[in-house]
N, C-alpha and C. Protein backbone atom coordinates (compact mmCIF):
# COMPACT_ATOMS: atom_id res chain seq x y z
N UNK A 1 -10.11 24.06 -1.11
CA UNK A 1 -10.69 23.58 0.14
C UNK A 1 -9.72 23.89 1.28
N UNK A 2 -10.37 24.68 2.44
CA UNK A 2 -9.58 24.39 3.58
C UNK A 2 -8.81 23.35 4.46
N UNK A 3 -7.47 23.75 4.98
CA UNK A 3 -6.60 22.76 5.51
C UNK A 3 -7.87 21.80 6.52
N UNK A 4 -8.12 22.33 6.92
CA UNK A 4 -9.12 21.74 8.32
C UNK A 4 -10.60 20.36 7.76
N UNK A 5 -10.87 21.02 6.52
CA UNK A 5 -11.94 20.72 5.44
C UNK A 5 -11.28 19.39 5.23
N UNK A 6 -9.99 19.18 4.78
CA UNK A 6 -9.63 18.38 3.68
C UNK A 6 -9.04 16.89 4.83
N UNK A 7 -8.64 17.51 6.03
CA UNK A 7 -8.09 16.67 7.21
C UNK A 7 -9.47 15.99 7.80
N UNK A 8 -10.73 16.02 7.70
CA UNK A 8 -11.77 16.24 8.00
C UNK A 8 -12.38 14.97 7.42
N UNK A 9 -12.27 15.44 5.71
CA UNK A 9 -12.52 14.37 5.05
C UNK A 9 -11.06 12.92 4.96
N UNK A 10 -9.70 13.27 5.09
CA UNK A 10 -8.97 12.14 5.15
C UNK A 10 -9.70 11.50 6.59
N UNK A 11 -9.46 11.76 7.96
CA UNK A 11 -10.19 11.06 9.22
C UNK A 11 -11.69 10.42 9.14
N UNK A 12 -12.53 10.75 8.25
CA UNK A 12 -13.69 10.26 7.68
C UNK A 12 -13.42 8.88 7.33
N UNK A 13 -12.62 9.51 5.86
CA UNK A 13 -12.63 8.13 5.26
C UNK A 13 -11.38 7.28 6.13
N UNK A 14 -10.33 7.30 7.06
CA UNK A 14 -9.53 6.31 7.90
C UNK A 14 -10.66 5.52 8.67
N UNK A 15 -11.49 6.55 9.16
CA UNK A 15 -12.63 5.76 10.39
C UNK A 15 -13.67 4.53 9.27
N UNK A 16 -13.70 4.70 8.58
CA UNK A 16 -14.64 3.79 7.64
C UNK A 16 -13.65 2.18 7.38
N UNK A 17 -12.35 2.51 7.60
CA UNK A 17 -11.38 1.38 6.99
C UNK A 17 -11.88 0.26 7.95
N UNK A 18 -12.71 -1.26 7.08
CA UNK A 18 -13.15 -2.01 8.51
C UNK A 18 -11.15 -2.95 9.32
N UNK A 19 -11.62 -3.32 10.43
CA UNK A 19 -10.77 -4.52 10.37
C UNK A 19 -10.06 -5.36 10.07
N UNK A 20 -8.88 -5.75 9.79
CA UNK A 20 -8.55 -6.96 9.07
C UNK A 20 -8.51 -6.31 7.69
N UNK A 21 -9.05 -5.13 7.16
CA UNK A 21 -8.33 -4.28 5.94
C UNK A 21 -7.29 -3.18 5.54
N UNK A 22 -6.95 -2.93 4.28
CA UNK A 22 -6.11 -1.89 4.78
C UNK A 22 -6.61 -1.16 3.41
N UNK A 23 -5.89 0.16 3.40
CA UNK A 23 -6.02 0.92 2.28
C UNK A 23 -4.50 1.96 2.24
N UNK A 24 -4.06 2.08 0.97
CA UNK A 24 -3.19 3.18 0.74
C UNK A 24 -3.43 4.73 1.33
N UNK A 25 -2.23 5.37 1.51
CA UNK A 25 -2.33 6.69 1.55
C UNK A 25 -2.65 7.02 0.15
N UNK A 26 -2.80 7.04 -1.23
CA UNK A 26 -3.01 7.66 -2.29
C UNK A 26 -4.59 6.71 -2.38
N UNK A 27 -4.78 5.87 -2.22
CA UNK A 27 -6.28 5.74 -2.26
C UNK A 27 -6.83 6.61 -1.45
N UNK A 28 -6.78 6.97 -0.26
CA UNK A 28 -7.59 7.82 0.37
C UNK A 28 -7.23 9.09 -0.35
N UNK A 29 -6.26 9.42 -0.87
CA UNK A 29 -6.05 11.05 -1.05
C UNK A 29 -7.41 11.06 -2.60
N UNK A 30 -7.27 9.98 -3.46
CA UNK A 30 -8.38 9.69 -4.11
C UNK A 30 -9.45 10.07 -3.77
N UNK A 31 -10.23 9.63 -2.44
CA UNK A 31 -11.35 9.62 -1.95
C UNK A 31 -11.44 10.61 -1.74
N UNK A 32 -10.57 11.90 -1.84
CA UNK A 32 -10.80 13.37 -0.84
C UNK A 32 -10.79 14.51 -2.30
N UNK A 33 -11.26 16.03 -1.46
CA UNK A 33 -11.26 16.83 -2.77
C UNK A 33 -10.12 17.43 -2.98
N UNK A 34 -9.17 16.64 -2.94
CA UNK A 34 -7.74 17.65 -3.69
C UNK A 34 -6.78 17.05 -2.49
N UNK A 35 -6.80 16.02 -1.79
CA UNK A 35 -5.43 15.57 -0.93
C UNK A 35 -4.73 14.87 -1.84
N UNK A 36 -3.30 15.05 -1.38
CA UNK A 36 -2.00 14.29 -2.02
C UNK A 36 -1.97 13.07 -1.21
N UNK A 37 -1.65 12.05 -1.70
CA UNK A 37 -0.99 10.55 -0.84
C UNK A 37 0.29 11.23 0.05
N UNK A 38 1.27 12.53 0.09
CA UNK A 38 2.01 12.86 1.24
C UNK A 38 1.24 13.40 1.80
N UNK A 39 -0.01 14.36 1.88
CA UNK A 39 -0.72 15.70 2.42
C UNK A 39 -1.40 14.10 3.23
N UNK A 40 -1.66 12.98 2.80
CA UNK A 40 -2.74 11.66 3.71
C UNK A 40 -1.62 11.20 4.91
N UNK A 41 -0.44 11.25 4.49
CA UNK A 41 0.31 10.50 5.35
C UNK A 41 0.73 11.66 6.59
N UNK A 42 1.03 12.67 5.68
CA UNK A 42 1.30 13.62 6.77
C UNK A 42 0.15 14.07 8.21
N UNK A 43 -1.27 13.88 7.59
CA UNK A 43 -2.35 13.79 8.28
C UNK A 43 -2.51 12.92 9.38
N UNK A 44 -1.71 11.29 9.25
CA UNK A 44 -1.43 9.95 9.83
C UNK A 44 -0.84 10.64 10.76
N UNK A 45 0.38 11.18 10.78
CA UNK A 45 1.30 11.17 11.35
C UNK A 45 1.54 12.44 12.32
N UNK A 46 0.37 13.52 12.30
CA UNK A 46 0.05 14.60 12.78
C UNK A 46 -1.55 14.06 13.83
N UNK A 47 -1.73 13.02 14.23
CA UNK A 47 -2.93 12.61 14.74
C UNK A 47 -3.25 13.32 15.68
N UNK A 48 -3.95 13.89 16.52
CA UNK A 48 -4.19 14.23 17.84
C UNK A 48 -3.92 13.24 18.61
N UNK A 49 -3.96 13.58 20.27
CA UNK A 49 -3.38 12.41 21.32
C UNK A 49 -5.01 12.28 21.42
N UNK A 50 -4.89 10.90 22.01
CA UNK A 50 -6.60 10.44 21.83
C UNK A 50 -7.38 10.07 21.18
N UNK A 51 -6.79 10.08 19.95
CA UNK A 51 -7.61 9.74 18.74
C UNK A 51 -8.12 8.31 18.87
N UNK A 52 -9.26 8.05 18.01
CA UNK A 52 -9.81 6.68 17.78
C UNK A 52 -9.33 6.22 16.69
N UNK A 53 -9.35 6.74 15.89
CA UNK A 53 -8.68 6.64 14.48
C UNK A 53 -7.59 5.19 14.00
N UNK A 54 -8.57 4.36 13.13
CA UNK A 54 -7.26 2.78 12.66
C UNK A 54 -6.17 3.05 11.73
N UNK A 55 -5.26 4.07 12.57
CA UNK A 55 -4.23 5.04 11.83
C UNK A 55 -3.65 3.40 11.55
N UNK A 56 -3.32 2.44 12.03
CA UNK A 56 -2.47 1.35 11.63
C UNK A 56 -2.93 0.81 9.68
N UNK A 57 -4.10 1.54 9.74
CA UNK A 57 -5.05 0.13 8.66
C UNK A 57 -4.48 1.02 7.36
N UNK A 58 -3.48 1.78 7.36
CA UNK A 58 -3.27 2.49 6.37
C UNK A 58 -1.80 2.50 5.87
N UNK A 59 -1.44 2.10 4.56
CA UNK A 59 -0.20 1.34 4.25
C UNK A 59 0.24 2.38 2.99
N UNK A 60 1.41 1.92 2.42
CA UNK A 60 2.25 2.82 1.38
C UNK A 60 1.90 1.91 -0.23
N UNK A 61 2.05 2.49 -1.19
CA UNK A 61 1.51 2.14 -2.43
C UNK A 61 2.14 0.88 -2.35
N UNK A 62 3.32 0.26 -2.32
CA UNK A 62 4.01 -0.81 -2.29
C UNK A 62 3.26 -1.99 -1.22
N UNK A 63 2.01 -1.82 -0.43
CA UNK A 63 1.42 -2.50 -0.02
C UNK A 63 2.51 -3.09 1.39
N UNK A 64 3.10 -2.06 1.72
CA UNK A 64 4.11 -2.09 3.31
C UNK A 64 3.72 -1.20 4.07
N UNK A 65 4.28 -1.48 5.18
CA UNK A 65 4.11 -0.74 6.62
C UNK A 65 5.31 0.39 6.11
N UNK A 66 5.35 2.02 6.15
CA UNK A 66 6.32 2.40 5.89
C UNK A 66 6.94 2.64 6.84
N UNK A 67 7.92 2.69 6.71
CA UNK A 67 8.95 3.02 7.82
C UNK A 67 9.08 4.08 8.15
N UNK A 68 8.67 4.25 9.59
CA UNK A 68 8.92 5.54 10.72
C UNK A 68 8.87 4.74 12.15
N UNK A 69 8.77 5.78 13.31
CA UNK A 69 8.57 5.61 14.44
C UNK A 69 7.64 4.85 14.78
N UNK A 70 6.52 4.31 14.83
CA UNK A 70 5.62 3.89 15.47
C UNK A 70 5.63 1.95 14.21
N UNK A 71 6.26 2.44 13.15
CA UNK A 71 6.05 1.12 12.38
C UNK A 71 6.12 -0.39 13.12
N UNK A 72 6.97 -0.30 13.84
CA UNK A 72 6.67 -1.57 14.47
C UNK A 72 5.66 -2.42 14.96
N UNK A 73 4.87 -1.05 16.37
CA UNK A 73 3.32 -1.09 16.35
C UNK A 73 1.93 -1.06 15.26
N UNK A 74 2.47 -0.85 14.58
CA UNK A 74 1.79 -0.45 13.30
C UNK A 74 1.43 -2.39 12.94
N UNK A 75 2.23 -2.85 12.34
CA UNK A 75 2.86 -4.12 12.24
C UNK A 75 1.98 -5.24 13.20
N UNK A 76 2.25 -4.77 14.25
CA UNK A 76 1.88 -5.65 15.32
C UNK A 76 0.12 -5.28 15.62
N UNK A 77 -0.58 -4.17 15.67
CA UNK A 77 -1.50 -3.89 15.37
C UNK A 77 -2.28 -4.83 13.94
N UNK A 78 -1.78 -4.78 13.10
CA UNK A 78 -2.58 -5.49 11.89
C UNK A 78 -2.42 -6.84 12.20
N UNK A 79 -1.28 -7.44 12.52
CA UNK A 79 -1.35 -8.97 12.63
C UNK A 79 -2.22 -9.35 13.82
N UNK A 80 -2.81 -8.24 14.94
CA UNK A 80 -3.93 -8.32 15.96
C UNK A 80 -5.29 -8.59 14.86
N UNK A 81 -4.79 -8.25 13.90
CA UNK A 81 -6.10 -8.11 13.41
C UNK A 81 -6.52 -9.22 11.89
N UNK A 82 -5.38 -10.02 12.55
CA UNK A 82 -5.47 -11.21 11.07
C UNK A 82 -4.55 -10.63 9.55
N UNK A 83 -4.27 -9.51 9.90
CA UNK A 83 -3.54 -9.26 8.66
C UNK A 83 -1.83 -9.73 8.37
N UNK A 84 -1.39 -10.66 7.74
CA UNK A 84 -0.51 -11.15 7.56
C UNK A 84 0.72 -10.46 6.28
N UNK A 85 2.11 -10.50 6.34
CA UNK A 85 2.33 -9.84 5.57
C UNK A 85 3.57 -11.05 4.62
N UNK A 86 3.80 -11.04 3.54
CA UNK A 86 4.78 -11.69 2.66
C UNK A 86 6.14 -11.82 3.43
N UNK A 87 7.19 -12.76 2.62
CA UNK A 87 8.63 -12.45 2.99
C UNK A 87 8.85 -10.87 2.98
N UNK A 88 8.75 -10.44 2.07
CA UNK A 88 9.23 -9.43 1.54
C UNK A 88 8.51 -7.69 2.45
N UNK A 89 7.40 -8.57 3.16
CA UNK A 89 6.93 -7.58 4.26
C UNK A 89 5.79 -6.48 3.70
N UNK A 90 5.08 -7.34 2.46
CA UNK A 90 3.46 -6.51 2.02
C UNK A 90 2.53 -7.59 2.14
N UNK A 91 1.43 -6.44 2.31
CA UNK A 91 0.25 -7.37 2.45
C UNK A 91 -0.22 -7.74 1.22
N UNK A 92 -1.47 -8.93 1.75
CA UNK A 92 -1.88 -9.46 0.28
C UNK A 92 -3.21 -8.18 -0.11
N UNK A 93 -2.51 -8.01 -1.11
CA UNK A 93 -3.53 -7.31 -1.94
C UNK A 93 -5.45 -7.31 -2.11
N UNK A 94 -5.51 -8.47 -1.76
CA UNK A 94 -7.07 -8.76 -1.46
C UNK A 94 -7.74 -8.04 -0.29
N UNK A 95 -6.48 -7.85 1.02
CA UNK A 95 -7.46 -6.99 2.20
C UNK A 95 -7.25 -5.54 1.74
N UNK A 96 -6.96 -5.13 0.52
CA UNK A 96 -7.32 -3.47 0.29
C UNK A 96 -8.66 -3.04 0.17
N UNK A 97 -8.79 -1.90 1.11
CA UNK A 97 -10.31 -1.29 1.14
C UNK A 97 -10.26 -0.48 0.19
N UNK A 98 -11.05 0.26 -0.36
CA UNK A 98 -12.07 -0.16 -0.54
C UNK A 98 -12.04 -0.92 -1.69
């Protein structure tokens, strides 16, 4: 499948993630025909300016915000949105989409 094809279908399935949920980068790479959980994150992190996209609603297998540049907002974005995270800084497992 083409690069363009496969980025196409990861932004698909990000736009479907409701509110107040989240989902892994390797669950979505799941959902797609041949993406890696890095080829999903790298997709995150390559967004266009403008995007609509709930790039926040999307977390690391360990059920954390991973750490880069924007993580903070990231963070602060989900708790806008009722999502709360442990001491230890993961969410509860119950708001995973799908």
């Amino acid at each position: 499948m083409a690069r363009g094809e496969l980025l196409e279908q990861i932004y698909t399935i990000v736009a479907q993630i409701p509110e107040g949920r989240v989902t892994t980068y390797g669950r979505i790479a799941r959902m797609t025909d041949g993406a890696t959980a890095r080829a999903v994150g790298s997709a995150m992190g390559h967004l266009p300016s403008g995007h609509d996209l709930p790039w926040h609603r999307v977390i690391n297998a360990g059920l954390k915000v991973t750490e880069h540049g924007g993580a903070v907002r990231q963070r602060e974005k989900l708790r806008a949105e009722g999502v709360a995270f442990d001491a230890k800084g993961r969410v509860n497992p119950e708001l995973l989409w799908p």
